[in-house]
Protein backbone atom coordinates (compact mmCIF):
# COMPACT_ATOMS: atom_id res chain seq x y z
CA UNK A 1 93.15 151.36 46.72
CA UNK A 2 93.72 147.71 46.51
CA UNK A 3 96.43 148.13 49.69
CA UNK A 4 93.57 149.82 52.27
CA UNK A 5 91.51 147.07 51.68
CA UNK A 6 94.14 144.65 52.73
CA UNK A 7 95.21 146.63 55.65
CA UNK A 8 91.36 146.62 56.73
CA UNK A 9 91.05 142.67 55.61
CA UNK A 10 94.33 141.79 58.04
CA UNK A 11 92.70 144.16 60.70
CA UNK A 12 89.66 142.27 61.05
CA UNK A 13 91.18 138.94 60.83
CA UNK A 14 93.19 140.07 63.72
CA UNK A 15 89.94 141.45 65.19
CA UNK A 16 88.37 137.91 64.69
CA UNK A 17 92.12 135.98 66.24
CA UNK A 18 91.26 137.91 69.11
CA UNK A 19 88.13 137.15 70.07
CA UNK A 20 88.76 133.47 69.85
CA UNK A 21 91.66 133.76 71.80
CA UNK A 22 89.97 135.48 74.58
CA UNK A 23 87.00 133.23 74.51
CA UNK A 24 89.17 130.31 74.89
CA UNK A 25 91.11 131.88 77.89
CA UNK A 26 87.67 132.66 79.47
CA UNK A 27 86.74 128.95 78.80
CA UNK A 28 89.93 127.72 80.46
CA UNK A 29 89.77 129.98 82.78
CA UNK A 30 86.32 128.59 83.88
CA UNK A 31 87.17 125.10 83.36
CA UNK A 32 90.30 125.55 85.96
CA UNK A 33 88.02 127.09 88.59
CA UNK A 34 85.95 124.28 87.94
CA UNK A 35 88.52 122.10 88.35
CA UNK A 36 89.84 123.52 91.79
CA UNK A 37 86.00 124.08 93.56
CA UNK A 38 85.16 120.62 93.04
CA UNK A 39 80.93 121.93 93.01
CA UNK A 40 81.24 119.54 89.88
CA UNK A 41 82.34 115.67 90.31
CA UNK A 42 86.28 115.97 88.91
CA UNK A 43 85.09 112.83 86.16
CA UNK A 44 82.58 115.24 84.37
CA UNK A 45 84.86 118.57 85.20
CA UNK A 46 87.53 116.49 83.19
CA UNK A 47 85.11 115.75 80.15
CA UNK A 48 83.97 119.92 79.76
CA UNK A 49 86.51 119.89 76.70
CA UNK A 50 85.30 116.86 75.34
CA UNK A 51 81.41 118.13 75.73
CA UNK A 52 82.31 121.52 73.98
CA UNK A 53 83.78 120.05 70.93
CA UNK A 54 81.24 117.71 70.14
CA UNK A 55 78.48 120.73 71.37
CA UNK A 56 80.23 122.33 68.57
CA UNK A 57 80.48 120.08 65.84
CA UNK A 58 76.43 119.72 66.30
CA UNK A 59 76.27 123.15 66.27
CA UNK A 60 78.36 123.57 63.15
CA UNK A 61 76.38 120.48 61.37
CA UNK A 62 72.76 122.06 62.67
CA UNK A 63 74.32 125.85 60.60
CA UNK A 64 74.95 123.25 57.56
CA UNK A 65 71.60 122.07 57.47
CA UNK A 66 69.41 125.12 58.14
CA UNK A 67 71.61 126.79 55.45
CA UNK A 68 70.77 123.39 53.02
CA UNK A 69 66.68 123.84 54.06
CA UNK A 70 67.50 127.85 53.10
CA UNK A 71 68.92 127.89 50.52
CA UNK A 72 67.23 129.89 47.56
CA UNK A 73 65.85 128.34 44.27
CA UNK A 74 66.58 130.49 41.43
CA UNK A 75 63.70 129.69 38.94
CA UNK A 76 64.89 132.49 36.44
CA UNK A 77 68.26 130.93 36.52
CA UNK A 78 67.17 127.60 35.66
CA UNK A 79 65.19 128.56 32.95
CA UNK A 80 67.92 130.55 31.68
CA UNK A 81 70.21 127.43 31.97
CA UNK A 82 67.47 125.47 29.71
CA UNK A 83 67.65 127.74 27.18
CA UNK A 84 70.97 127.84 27.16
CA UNK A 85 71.61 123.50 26.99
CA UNK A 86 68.84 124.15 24.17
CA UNK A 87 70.78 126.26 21.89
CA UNK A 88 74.01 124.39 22.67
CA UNK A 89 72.00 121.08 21.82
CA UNK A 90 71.05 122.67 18.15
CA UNK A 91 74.59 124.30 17.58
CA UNK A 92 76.11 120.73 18.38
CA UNK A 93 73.52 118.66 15.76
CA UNK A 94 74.19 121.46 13.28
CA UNK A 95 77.74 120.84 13.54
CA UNK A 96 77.44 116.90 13.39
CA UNK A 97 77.99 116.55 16.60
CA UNK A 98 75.09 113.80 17.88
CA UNK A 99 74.17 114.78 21.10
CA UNK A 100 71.49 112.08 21.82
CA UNK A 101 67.78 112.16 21.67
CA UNK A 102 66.23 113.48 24.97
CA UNK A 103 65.76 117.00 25.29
């Protein structure tokens, strides 16, 4: 059981190697044409590269943040987690421990 799911894991990762590596041949691809046509002064032709990886790291930084502003607040959870510091408070104090006096 365990190996089919490895199999299909390694598949998709090689699935997901693939499509990178095609989308940076198209990139190049289009950056060379670029290049050669000279529609595009050669100074900001040159730069492309440079403009993509910093178009990426805002776009990766922009996913970080919208994920931050989504992310869910588990009220249950917390409350749970109160109750839980509660009882541990009390266990502590009845075993001498001190465990100071806010609550």
């Amino acid at each position: 059981m365990g190996g089919s799911n490895g199999k299909t894991n390694t598949a998709d990762h090689m699935k997901h190697i693939v499509k990178i590596m095609a989308l940076l041949v198209v990139m190049s691809a289009l950056w060379v044409s670029l290049l050669q046509t000279s529609k595009i002064p050669e100074s900001y032709t040159l730069l492309l590269p440079l403009y993509f990886i910093v178009s990426l790291g805002c776009y990766g930084l922009l996913m970080v943040g919208v994920g931050l502003m989504q992310f869910p607040t588990c009220l249950h959870e917390a409350v749970l987690l109160q109750q839980d510091i509660v009882e541990a408070k009390e266990y502590l104090k009845q075993n001498g421990v001190d465990v100071g006096s806010n609550s």
